[in-house]
N, C-alpha and C. Protein backbone atom coordinates (compact mmCIF):
# COMPACT_ATOMS: atom_id res chain seq x y z
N UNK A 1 135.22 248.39 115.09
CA UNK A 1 135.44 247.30 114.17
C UNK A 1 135.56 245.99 114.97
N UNK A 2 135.13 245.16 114.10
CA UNK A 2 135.02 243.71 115.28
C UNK A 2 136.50 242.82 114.57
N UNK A 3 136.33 242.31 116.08
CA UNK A 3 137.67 241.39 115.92
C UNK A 3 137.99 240.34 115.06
N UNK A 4 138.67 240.12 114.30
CA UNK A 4 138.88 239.00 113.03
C UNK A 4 139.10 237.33 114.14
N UNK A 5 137.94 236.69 112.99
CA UNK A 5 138.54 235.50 113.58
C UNK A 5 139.70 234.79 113.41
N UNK A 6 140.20 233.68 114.49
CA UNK A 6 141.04 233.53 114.39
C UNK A 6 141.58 232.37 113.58
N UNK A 7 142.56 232.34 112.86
CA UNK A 7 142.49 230.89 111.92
C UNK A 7 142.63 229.65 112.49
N UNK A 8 142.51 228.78 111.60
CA UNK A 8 142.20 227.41 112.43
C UNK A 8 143.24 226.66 113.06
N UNK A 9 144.06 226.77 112.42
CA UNK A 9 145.88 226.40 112.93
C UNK A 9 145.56 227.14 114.31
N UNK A 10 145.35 228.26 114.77
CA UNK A 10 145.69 229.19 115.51
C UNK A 10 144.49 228.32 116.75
N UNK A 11 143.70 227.99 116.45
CA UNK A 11 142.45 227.59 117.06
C UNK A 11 142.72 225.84 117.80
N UNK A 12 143.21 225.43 116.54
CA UNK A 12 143.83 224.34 116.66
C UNK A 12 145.06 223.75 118.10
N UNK A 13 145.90 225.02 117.75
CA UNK A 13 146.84 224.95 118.95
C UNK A 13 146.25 225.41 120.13
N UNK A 14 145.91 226.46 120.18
CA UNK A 14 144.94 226.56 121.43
C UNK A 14 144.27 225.48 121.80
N UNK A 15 143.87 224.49 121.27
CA UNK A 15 142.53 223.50 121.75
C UNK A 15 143.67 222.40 122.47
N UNK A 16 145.01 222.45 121.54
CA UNK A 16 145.96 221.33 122.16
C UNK A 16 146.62 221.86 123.55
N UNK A 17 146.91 223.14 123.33
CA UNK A 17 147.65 223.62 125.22
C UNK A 17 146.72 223.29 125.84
N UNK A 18 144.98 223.86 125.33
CA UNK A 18 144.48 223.60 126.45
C UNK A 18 144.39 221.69 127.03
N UNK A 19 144.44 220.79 126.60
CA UNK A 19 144.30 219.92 126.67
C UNK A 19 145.54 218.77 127.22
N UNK A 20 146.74 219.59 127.07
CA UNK A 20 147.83 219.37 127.64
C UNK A 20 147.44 219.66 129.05
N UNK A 21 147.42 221.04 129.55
CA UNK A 21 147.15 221.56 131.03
C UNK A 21 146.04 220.88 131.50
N UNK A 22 144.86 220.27 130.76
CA UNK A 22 144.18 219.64 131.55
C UNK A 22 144.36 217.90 132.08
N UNK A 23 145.55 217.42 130.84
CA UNK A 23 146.16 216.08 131.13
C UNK A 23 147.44 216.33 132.55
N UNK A 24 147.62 217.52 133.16
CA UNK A 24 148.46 217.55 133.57
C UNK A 24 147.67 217.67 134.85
N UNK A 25 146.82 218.25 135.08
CA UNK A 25 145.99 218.59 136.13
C UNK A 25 145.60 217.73 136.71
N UNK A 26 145.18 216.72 135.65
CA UNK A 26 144.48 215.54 136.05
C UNK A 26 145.51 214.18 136.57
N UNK A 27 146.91 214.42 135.82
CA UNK A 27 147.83 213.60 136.70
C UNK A 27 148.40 214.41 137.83
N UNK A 28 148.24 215.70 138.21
CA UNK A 28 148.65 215.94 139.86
C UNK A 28 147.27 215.04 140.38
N UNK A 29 146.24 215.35 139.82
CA UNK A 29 145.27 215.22 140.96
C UNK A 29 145.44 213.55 141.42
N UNK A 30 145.61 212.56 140.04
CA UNK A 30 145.68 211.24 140.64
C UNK A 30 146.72 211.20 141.73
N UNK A 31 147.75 211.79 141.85
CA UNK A 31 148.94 211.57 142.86
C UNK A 31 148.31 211.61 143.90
N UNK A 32 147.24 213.05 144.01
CA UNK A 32 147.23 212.94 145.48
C UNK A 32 146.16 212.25 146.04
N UNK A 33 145.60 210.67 145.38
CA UNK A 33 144.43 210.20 145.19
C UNK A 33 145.11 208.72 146.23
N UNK A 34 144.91 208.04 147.06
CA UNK A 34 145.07 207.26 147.45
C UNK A 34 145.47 206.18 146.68
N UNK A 35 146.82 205.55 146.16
CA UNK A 35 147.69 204.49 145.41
C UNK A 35 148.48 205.66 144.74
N UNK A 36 148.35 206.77 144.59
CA UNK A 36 148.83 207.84 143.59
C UNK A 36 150.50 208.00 143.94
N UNK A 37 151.02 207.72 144.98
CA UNK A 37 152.09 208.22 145.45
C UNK A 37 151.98 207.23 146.76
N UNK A 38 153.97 207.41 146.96
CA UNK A 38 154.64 206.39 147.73
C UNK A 38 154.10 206.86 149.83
N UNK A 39 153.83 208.02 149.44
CA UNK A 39 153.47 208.58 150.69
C UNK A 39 152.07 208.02 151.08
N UNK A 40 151.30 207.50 149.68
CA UNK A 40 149.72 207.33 150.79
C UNK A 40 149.54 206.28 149.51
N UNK A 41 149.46 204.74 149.80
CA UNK A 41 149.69 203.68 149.10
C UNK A 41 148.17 203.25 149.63
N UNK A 42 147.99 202.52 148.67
CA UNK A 42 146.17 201.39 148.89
C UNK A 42 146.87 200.33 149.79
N UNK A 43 145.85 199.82 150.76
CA UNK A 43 146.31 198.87 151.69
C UNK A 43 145.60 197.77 151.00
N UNK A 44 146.17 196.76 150.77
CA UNK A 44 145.60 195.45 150.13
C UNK A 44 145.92 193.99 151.40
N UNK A 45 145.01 193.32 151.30
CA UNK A 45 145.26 192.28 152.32
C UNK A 45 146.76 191.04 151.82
N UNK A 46 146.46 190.86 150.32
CA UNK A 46 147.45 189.93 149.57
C UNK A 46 147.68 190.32 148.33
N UNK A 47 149.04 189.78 147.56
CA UNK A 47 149.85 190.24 146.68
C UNK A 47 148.89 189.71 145.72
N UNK A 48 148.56 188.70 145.96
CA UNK A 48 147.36 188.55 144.24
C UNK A 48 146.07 189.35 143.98
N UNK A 49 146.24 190.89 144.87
CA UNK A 49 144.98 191.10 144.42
C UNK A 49 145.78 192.26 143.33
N UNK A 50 146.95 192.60 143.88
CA UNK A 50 147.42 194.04 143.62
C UNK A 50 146.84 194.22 142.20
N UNK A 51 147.69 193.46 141.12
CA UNK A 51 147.42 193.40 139.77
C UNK A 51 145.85 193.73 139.08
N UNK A 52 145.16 193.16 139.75
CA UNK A 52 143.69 193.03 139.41
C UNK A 52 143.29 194.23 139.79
N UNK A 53 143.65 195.08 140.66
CA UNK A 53 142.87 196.00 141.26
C UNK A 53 143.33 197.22 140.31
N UNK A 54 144.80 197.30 140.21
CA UNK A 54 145.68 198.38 138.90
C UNK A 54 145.15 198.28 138.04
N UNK A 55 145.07 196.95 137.73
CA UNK A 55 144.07 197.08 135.89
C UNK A 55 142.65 197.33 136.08
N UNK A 56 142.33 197.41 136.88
CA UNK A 56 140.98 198.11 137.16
C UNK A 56 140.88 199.80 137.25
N UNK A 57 141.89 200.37 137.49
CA UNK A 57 141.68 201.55 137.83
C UNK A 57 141.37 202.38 136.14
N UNK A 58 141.03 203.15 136.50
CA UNK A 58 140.59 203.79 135.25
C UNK A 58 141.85 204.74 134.87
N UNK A 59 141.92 205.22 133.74
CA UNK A 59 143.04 206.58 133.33
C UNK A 59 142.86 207.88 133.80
N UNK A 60 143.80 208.48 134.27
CA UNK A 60 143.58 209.76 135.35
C UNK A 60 142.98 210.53 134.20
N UNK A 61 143.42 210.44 133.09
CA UNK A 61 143.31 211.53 131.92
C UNK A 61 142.12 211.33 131.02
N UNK A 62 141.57 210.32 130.46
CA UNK A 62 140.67 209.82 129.46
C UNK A 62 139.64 209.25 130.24
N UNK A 63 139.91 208.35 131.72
CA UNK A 63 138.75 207.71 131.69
C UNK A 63 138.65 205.88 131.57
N UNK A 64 139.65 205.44 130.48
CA UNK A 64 139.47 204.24 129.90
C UNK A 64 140.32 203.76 131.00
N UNK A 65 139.87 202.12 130.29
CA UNK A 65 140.87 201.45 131.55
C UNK A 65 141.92 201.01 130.89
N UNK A 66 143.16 200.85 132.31
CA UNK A 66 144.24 200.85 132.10
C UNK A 66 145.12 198.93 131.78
N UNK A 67 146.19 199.43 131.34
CA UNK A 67 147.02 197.91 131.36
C UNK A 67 148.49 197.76 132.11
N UNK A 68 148.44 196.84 132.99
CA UNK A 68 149.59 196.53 133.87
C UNK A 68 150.87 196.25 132.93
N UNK A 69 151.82 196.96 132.74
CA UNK A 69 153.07 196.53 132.16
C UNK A 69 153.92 196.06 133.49
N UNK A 70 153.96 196.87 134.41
CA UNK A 70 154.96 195.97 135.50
C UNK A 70 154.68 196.31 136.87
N UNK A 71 154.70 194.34 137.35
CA UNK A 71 154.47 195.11 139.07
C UNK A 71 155.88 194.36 139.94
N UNK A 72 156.27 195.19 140.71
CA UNK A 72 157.58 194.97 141.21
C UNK A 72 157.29 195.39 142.44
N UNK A 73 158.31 194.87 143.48
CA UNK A 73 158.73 194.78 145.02
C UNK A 73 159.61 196.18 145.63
N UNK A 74 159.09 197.41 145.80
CA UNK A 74 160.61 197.70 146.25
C UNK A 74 160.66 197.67 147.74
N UNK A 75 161.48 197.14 148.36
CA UNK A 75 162.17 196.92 149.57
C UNK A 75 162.37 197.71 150.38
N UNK A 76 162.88 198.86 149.54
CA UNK A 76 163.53 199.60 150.19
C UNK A 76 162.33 200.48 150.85
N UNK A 77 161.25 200.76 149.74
CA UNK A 77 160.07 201.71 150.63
C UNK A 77 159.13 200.70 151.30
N UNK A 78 159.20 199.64 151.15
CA UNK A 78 157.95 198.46 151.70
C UNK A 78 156.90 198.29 151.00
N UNK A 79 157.03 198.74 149.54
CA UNK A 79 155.47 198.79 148.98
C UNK A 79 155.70 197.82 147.68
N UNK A 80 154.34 197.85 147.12
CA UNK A 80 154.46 197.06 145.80
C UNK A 80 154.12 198.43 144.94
N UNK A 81 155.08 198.49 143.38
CA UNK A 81 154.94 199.34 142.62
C UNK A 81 154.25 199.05 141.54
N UNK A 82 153.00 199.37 140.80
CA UNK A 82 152.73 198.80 139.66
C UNK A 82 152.55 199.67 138.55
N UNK A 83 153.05 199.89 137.51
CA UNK A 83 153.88 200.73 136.22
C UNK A 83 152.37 200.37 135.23
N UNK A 84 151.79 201.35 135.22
CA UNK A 84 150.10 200.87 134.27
C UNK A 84 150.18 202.26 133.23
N UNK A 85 150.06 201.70 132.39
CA UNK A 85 149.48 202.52 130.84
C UNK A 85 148.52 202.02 130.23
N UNK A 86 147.97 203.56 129.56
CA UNK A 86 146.50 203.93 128.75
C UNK A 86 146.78 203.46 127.65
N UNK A 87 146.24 202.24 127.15
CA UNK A 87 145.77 201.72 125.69
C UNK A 87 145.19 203.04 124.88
N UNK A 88 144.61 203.97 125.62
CA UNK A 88 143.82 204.83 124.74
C UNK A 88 144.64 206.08 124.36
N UNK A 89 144.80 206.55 125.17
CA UNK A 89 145.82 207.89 125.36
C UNK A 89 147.34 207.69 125.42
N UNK A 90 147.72 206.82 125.98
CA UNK A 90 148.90 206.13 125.87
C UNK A 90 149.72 206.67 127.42
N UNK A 91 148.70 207.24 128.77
CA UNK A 91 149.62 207.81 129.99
C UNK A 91 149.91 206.75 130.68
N UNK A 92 151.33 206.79 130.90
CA UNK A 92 151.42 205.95 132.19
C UNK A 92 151.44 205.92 133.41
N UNK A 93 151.51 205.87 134.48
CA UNK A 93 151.89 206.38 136.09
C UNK A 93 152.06 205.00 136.69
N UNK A 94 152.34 205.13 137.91
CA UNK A 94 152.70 204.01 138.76
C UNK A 94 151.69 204.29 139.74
N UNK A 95 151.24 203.00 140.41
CA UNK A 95 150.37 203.02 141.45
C UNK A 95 151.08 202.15 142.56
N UNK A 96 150.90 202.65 143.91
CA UNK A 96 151.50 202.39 145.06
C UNK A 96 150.53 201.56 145.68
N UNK A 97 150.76 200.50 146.57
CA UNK A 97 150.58 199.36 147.29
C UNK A 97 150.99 199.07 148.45
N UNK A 98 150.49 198.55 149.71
CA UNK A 98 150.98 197.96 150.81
C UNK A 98 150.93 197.12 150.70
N UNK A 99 150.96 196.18 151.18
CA UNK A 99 150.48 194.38 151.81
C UNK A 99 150.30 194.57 152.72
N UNK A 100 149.26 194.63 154.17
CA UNK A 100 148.52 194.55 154.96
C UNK A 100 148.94 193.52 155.73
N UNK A 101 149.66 193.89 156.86
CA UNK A 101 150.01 192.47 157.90
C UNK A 101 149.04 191.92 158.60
N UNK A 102 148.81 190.52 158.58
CA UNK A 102 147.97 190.26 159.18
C UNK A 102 148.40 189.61 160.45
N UNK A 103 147.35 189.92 161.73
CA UNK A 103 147.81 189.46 163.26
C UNK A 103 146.75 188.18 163.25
């Protein structure tokens, strides 16, 4: 006897786990992507590019591009932090920064 299909609710949730695990996959992978994390930051020459370059980056998850809600100083690690969310999907993450000393 063949197997009954499965109902659509049932089909439904399946399509959403799967799509969760793949939004999740896809934010480890940005971490370990150069700006992704405090350990391996984009080297930028000056502070006016930082902004421009964050809102350029695309969404780890969808694709679309992203919007700068906040870029801040922290001191304490030496980097610039910038706090960017998906207009589309709605993910946020932070992207990591140096400033580049110049000799």
């Amino acid at each position: 006897m063949a197997k009954k299909k499965p109902r659509a609710r049932t089909e439904r949730r399946t399509a959403a786990r799967s799509a969760v695990k793949d939004a999740h996959a896809a934010l480890r992978l940005a971490a370990l992507a150069p700006g992704g994390s405090a350990d391996h930051p984009l080297v930028v020459t000056s502070a006016s590019v930082i902004e421009p370059q964050a809102a350029s980056a695309p969404c780890a998850v969808c694709g679309a591009s992203t919007r700068v809600e906040e870029h801040r100083a922290d001191p304490a690690l030496g980097l610039r932090v910038v706090h960017v969310r998906c207009p589309t999907c709605g993910v946020a993450r932070d992207l990591y920064f140096r400033i580049a000393q110049l000799n």
